[in-house]
Protein backbone atom coordinates (compact mmCIF):
# COMPACT_ATOMS: atom_id res chain seq x y z
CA UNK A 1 -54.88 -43.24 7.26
CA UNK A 2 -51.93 -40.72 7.73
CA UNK A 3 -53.08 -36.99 8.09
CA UNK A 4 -50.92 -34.69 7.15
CA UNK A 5 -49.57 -32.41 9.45
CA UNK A 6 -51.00 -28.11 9.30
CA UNK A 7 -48.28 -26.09 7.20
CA UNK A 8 -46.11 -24.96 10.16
CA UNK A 9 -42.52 -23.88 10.86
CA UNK A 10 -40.55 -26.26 13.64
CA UNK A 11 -37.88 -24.88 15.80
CA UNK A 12 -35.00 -27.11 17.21
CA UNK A 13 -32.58 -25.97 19.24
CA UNK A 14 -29.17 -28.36 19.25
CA UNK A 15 -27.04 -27.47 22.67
CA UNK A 16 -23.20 -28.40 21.54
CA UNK A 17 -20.07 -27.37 23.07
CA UNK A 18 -19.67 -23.21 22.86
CA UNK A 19 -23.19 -22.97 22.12
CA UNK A 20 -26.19 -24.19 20.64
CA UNK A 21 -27.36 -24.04 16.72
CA UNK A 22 -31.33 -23.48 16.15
CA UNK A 23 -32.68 -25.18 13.19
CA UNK A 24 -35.74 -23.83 11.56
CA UNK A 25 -38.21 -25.64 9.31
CA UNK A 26 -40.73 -25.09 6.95
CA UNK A 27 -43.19 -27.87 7.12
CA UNK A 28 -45.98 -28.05 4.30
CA UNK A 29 -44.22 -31.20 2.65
CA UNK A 30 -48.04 -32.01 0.72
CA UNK A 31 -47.14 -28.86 -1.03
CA UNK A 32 -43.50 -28.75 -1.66
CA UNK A 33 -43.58 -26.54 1.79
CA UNK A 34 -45.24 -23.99 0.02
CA UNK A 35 -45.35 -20.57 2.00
CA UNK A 36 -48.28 -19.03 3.16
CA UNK A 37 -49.49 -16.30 5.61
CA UNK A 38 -49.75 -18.32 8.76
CA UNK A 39 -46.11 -20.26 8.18
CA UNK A 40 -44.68 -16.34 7.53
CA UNK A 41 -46.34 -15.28 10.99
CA UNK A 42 -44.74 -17.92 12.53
CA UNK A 43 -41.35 -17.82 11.20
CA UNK A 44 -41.07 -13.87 11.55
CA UNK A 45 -42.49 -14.93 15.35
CA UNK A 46 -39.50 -17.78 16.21
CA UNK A 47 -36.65 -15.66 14.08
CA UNK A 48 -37.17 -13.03 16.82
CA UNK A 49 -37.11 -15.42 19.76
CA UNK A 50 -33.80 -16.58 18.39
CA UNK A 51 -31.89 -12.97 17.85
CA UNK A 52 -32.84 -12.71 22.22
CA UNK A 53 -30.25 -15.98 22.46
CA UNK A 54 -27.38 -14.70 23.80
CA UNK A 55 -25.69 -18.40 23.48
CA UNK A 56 -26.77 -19.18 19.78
CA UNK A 57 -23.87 -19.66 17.32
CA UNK A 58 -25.54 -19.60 14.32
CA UNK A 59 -29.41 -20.88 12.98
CA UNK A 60 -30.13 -23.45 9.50
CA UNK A 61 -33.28 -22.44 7.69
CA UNK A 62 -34.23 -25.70 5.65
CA UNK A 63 -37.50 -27.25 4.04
CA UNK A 64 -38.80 -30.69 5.48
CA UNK A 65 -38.13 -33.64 3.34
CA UNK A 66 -36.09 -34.15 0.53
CA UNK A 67 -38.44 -32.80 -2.10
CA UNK A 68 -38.34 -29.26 -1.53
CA UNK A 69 -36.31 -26.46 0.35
CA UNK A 70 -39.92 -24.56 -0.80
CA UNK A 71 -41.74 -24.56 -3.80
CA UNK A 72 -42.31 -20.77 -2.68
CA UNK A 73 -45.03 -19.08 -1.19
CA UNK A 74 -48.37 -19.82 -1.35
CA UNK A 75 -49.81 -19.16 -4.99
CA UNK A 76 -53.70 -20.33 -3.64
CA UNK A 77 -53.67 -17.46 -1.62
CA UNK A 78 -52.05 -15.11 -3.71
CA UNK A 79 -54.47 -15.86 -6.91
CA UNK A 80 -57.49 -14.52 -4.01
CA UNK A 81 -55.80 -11.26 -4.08
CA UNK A 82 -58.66 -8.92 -5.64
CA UNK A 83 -57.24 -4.80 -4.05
CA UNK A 84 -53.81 -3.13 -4.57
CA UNK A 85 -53.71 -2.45 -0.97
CA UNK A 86 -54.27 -6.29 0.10
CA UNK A 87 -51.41 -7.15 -2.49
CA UNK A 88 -49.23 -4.65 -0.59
CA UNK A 89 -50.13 -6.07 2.75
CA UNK A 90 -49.86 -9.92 1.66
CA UNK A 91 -46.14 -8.68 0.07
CA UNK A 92 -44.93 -6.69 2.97
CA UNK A 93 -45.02 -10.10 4.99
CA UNK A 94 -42.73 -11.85 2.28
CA UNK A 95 -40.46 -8.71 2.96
CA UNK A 96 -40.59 -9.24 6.41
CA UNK A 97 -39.95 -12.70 6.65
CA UNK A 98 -36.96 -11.95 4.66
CA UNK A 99 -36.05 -9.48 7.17
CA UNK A 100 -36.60 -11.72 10.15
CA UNK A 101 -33.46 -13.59 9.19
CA UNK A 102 -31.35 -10.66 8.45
CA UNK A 103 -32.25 -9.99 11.83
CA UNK A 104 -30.76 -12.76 13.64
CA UNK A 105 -27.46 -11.65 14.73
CA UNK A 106 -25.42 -15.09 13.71
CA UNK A 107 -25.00 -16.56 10.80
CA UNK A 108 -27.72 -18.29 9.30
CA UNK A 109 -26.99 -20.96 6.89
CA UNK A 110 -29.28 -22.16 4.22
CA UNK A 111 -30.02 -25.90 3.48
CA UNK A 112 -31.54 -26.28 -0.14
CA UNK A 113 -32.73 -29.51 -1.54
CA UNK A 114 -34.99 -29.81 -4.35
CA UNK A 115 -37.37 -27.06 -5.20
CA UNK A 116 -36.29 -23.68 -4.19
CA UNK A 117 -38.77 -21.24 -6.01
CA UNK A 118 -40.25 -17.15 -5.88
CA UNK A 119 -40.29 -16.13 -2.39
CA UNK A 120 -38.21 -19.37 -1.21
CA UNK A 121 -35.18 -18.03 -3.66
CA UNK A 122 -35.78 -14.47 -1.69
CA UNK A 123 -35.43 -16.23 1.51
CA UNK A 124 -32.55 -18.24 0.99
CA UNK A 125 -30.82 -14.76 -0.37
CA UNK A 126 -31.92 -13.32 2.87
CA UNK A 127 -29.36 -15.95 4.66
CA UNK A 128 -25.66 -15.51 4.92
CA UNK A 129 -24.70 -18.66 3.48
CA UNK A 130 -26.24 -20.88 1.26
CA UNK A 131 -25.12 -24.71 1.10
CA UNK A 132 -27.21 -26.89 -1.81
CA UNK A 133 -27.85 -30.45 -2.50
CA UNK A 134 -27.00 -31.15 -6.15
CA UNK A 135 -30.87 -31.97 -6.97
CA UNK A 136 -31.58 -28.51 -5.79
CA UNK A 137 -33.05 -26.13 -8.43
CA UNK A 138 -33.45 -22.54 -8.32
CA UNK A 139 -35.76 -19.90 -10.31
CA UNK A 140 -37.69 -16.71 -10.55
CA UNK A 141 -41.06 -17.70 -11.94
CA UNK A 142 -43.21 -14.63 -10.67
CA UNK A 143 -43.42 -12.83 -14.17
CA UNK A 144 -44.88 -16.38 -15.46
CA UNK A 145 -47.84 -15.59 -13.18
CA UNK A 146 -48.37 -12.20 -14.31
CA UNK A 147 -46.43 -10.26 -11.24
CA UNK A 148 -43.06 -8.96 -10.87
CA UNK A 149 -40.27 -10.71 -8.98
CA UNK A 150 -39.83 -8.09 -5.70
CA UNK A 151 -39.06 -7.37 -2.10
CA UNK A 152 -35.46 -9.36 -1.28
CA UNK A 153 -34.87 -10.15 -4.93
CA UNK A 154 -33.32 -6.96 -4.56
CA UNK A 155 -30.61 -9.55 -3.17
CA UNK A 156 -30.07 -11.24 -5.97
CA UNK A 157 -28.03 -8.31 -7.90
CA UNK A 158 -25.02 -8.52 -5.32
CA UNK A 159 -25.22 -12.50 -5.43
CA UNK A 160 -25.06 -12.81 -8.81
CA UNK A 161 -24.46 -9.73 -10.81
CA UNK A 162 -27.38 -7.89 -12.46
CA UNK A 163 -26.89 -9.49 -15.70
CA UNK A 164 -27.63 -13.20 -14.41
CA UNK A 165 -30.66 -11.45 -12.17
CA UNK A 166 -32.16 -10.01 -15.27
CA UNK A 167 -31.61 -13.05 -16.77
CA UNK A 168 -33.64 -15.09 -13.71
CA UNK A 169 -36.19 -12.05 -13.17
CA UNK A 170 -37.39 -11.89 -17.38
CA UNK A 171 -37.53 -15.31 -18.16
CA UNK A 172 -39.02 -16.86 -15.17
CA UNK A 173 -36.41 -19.54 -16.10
CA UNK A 174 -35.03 -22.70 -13.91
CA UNK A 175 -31.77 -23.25 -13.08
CA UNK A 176 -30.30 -26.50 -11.66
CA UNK A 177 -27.43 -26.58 -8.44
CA UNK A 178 -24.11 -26.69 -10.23
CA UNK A 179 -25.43 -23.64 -12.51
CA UNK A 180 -25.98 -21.43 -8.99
CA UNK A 181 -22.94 -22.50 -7.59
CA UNK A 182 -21.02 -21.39 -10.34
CA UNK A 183 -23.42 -18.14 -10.71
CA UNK A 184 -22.43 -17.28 -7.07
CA UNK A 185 -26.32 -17.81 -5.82
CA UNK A 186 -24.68 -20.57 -3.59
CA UNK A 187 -21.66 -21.30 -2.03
CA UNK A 188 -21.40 -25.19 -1.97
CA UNK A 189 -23.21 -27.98 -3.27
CA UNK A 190 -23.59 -31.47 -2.39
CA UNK A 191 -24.54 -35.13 -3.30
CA UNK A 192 -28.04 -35.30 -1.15
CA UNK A 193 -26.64 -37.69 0.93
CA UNK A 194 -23.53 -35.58 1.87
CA UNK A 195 -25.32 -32.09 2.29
CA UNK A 196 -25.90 -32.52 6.76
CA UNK A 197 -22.31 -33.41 6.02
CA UNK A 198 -21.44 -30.17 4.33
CA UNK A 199 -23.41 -27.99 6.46
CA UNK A 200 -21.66 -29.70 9.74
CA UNK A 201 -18.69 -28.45 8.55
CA UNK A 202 -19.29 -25.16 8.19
CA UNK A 203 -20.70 -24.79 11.41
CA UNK A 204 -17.35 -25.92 12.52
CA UNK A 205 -15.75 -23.41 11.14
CA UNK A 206 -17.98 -21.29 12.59
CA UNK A 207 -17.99 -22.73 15.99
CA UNK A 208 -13.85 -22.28 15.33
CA UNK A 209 -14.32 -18.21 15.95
CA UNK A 210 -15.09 -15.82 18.39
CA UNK A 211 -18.37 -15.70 19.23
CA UNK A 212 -18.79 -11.95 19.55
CA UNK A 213 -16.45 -11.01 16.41
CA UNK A 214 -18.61 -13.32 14.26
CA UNK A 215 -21.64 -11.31 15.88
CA UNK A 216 -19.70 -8.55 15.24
CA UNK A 217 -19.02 -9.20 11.55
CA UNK A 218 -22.96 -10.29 10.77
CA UNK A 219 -23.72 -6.69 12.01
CA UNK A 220 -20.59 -5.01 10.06
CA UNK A 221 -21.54 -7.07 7.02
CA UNK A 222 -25.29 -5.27 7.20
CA UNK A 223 -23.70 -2.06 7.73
CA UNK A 224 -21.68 -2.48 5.01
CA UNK A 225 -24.74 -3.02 2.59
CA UNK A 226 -26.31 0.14 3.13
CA UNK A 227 -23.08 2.62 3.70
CA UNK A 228 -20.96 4.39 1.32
CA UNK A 229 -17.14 2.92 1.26
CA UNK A 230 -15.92 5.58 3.12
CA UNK A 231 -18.88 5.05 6.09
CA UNK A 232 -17.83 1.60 5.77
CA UNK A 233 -14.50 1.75 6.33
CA UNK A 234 -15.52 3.96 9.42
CA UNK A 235 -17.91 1.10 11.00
CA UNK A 236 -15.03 -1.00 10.52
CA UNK A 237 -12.79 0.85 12.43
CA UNK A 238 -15.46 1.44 15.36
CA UNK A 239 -16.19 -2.29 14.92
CA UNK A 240 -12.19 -3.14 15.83
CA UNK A 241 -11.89 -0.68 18.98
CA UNK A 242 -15.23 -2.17 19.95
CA UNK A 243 -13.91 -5.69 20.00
CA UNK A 244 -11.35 -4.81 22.79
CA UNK A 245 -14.43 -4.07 25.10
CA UNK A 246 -13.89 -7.64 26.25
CA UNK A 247 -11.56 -10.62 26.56
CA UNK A 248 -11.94 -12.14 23.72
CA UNK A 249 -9.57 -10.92 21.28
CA UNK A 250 -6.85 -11.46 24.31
CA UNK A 251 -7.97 -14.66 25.13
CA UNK A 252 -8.20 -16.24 21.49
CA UNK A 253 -5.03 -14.55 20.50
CA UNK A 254 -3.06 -16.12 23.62
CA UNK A 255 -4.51 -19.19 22.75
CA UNK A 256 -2.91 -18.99 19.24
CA UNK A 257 0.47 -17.91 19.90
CA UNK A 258 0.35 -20.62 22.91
CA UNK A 259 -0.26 -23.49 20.08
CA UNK A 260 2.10 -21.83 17.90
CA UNK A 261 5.08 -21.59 20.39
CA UNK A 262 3.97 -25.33 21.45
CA UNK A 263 4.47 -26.33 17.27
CA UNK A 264 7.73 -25.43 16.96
CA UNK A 265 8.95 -26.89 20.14
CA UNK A 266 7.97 -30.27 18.18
């Protein structure tokens, strides 16, 4: 007889030329990788190892097997919830496992198949990029179960528009992958057996720029969240000068006026 595996999160580190790309897991596949205390401990735990990798390029937050990115987080231990005070405890560890990701200083790139539910949904906001498998489906349910949708559905609003969120947030309703992608709540979708395939290529685009300006940009991006335009623009223009601290603007523009002198000597 098989036994199944404890709910954990796996960490995989891929070492490829100009860096390596950490791939993070949630493993509770008896339970559509359903997200409970321990698996948030963990994650929050291994996000913050990976934001102390100087040589990571970017990180893919995914759910093992094909069933479910997550079904979201744990409703067994959220129905033993009796206090206020141990609701705001259990929540403020959804918020910062949210948080751990917006942490991580590369771009992190979320792999959806299947279920992708409550908290899960939250998490996969949390990420910079989203990339789906067409059996993927997406939803709000919390209000269904008597609570309000919260923490990083705050996202949602600048994925989506706060029409669509209100939409997701008071009916509890599902939608299905080629709704979200034209919604905005992801940015690609994929035949299941072509989504590694579409999440490859991105990182190659990714892997295709500066490491430091795309490290650069995740932090300018944050900044840009939180700032009025005018502080924006500002952290933009500190952002720039900051860039010339080191080669790489030099070295990456050489390279492209090299290749372009070198094309039209063809």
């Amino acid at each position: 007889m098989t036994i199944a595996s404890e709910p954990h999160i796996d960490l995989r580190t891929q070492m490829r030329a100009g860096g390596s790309v950490a791939v993070l897991t949630l493993s509770n596949p008896t339970r559509l990788n359903a997200i409970g205390s321990r698996m948030m401990a963990e994650f929050i735990e291994k996000a913050a190892e990976l934001s102390d990798d100087e040589g990571l390029r970017a990180v893919i937050v995914t759910g093992a097997g094909d069933r479910a990115f997550a079904g979201g987080v744990d409703i067994r231990e959220m129905a033993k919830i009796e206090r206020p005070g141990d609701a705001r405890a259990f929540i403020t560890e959804v918020h910062r496992l949210c948080a751990a990701v917006r942490a991580i200083p590369v771009p992190v790139i979320a792999r959806i198949q299947g279920h992708c539910y409550g908290g899960a949904l939250e998490l996969v906001a949390a990420c910079d990029l989203r990339i789906a498998s067409t059996d993927a489906r997406f939803g709000m349910p919390e209000v269904r179960l008597g609570i309000p949708s919260v923490v990083e559905a705050a996202l949602l609003p600048m994925l989506i528009g706060w029409g669509r969120t209100r939409r997701l947030l008071y009916t509890g309703e599902t939608i299905d992958a080629h709704k979200a992608l034209a919604w905005g709540l992801v940015e690609e979708i994929a035949a299941p057996e072509a989504l590694d395939t579409a999440v490859e290529a991105c990182l190659a685009d990714i892997f295709a720029c500066g490491p430091m300006a795309i490290r650069q940009q995740k932090a300018l991006m944050l900044a840009w969240e939180r700032l009025p335009l005018a502080e924006a623009v500002q952290a933009g223009v500190e952002a720039f000068a900051q860039a010339y601290e080191g080669d790489e603007p030099r070295t990456m523009m050489a390279e492209f006026l090299a290749a372009q002198a070198a094309r039209k000597r063809r």
